[in-house]
Protein backbone atom coordinates (compact mmCIF):
# COMPACT_ATOMS: atom_id res chain seq x y z
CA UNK A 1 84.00 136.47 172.73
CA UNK A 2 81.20 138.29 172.04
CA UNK A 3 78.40 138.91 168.89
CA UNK A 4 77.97 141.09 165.92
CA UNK A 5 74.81 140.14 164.03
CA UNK A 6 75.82 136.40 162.76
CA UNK A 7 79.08 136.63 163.77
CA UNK A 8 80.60 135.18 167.43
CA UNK A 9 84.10 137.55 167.61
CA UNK A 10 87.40 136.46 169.62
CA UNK A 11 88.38 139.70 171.46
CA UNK A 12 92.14 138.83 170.40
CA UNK A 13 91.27 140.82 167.49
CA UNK A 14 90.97 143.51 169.33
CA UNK A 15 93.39 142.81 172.29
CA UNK A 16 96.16 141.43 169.75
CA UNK A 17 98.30 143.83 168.12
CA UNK A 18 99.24 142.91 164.71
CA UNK A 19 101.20 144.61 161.10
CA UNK A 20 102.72 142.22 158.17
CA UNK A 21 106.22 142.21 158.58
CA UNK A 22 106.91 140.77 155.11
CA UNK A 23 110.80 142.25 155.18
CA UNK A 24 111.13 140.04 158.17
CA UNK A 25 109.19 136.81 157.74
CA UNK A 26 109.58 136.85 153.36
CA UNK A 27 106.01 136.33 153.27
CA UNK A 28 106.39 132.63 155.29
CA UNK A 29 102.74 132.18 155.52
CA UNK A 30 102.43 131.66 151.45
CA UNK A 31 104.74 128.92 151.57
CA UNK A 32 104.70 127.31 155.21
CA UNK A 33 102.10 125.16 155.93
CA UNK A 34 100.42 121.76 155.19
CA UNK A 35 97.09 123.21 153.35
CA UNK A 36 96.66 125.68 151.02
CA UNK A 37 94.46 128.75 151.16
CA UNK A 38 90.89 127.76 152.26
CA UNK A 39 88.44 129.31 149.13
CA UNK A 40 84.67 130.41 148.94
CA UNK A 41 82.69 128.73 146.52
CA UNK A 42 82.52 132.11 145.00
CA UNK A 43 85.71 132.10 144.95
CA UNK A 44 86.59 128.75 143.01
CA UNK A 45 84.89 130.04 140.04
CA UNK A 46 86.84 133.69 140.25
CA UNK A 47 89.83 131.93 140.32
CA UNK A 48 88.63 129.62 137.51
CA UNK A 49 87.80 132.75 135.44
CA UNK A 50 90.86 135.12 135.46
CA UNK A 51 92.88 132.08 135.50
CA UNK A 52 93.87 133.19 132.22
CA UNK A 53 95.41 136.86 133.19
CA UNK A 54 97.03 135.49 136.07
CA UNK A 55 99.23 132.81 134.60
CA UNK A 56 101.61 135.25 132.71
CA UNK A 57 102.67 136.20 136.03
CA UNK A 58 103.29 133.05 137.75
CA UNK A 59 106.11 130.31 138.32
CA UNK A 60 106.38 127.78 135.60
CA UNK A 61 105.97 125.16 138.95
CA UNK A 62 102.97 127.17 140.05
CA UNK A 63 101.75 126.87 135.90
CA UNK A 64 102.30 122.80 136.16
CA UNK A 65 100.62 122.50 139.74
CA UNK A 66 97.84 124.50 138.21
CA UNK A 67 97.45 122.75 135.61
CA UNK A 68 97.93 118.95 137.34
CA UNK A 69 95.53 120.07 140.13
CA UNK A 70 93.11 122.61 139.44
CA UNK A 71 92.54 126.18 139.84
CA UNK A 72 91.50 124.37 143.40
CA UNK A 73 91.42 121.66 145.20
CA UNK A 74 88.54 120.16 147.01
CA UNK A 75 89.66 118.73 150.29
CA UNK A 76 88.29 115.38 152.07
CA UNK A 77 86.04 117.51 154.21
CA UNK A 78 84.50 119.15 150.66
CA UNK A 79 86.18 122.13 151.81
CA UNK A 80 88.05 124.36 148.94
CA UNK A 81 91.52 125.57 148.71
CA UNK A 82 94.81 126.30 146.45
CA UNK A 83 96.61 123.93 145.31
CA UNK A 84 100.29 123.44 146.92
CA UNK A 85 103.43 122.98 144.79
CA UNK A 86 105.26 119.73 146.45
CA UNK A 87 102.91 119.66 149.37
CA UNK A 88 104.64 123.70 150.19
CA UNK A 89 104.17 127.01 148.09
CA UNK A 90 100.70 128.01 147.44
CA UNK A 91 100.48 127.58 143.46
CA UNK A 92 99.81 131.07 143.02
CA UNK A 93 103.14 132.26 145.18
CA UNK A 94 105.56 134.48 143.01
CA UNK A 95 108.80 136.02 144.67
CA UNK A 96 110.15 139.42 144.53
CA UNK A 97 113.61 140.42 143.74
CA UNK A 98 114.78 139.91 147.53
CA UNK A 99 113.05 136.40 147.62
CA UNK A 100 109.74 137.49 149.59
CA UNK A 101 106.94 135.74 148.81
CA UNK A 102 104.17 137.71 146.96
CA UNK A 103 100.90 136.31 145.82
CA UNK A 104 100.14 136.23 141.86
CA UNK A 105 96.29 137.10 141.92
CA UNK A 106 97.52 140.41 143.99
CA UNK A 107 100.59 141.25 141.41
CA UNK A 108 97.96 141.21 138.62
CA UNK A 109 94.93 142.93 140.64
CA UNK A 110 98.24 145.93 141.50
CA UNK A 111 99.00 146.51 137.87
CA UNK A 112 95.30 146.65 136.72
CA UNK A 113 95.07 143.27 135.03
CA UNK A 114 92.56 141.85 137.41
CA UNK A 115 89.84 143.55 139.50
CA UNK A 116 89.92 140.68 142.27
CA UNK A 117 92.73 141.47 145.09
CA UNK A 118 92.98 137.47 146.66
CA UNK A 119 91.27 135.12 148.50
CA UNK A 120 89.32 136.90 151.58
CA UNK A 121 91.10 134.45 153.47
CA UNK A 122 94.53 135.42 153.00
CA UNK A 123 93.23 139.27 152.78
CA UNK A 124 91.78 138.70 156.22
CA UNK A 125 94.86 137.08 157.64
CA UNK A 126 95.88 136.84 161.07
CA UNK A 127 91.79 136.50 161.19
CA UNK A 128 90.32 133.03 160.57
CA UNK A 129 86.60 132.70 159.72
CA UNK A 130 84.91 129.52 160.35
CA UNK A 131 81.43 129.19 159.03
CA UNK A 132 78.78 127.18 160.61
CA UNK A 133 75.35 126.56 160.00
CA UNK A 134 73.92 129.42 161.70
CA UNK A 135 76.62 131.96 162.65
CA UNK A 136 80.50 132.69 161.44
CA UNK A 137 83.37 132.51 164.14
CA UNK A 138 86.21 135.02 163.73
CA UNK A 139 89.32 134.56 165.50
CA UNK A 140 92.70 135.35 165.75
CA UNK A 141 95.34 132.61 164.67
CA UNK A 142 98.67 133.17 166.02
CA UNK A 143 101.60 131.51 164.49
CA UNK A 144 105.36 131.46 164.92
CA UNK A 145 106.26 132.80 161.66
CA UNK A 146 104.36 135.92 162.35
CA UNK A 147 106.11 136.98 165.42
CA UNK A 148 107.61 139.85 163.81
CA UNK A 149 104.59 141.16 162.86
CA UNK A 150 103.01 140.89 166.54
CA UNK A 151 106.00 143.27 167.37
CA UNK A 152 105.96 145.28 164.95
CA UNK A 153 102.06 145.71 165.27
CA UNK A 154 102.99 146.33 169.22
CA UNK A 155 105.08 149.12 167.99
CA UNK A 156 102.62 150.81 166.27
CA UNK A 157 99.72 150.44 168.36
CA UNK A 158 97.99 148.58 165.57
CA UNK A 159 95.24 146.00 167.00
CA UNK A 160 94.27 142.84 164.38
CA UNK A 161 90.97 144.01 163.78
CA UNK A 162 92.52 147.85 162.14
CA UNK A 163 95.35 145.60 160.24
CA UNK A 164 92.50 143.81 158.37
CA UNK A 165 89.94 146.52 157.66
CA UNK A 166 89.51 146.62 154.24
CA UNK A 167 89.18 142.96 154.35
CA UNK A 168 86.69 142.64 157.36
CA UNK A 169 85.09 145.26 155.48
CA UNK A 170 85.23 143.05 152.07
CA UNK A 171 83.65 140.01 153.90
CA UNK A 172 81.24 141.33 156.21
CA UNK A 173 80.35 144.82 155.36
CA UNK A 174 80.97 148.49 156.53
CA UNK A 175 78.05 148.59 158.93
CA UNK A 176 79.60 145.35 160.45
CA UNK A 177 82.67 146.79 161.03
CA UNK A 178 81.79 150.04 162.37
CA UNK A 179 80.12 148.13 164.88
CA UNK A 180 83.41 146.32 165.63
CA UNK A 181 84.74 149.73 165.84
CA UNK A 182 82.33 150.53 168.73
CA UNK A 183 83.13 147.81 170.60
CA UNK A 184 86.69 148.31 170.44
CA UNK A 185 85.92 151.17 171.61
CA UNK A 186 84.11 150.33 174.85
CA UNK A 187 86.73 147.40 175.12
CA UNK A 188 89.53 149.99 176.31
């Protein structure tokens, strides 16, 4: 581990290779799982906003969990998150022609219709943030269904932390990460 201004760092993002296999794993990670995405405040009210522009592009049983649920959920622990379809699919989960998973809010930010990509926390993914009271932990979560993509990121020479630059970058800043950057650097 080691610090960046408010933030305590795992150095798996930096030792852990790491590239989105989605022709391998059909986007698993949107539809796996016993939680749904976990939200910012900001976030909640986003999602609450463009609600509107979203909904022509998602599954009618995304449309009814929606609209049983919420735009969100609040959690037991008052923490925020999509809602799931069945206790599954994130709400907001569309499929391609070859039956990957694809995320709604993304489809619509693509073609223009939105200016908001997705949650930072599935942007940010393999990377986890957990925020506490007076600093943010950032670590690597490894899981099964993204096996491919830890070979695939082997392949390429791709560490976690390059993967998930524009998103680091969305969350914490450019001057954040290029400080990252020089660490990585001395890691090697």
């Amino acid at each position: 581990m080691f610090q960046l201004g408010k933030t305590i760092v795992s150095e798996d993002i930096i030792k852990k290779d790491f590239v989105c296999n989605l022709s391998a794993c059909k986007g698993a990670c949107c539809i796996d799982g016993d939680a749904g995405a976990p939200l910012e405040l900001a976030e909640t009210k986003i999602m609450e906003d463009i609600y509107d522009k979203v909904k022509p592009f998602l599954r009618q049983v995304g449309i009814d969990a929606i609209e049983a649920q919420g735009t969100f959920i609040t959690t037991e622990d008052g923490d925020f998150e999509t809602p799931l379809i069945d206790g599954a699919d994130c709400a907001y989960v569309i499929f391609d022609k070859k039956g990957t998973a694809l995320c709604a809010f993304e489809e619509a930010y693509n073609q223009g219709v939105i200016d908001w990509k997705k949650p930072v926390s599935c942007h940010l993914y393999p990377i986890r943030v957990t925020d506490y009271s007076e600093f943010s932990a950032i670590n690597y979560h490894k899981w099964e269904i993204c096996d491919d993509a830890c070979t695939l990121g082997k392949e390429l020479q791709v560490p976690v932390y390059k993967f998930v630059k524009q998103a680091l970058i969305r969350k914490f800043g450019e001057d954040w990460y290029m400080e990252l950057e020089k660490v990585a650097e001395n890691y090697q």
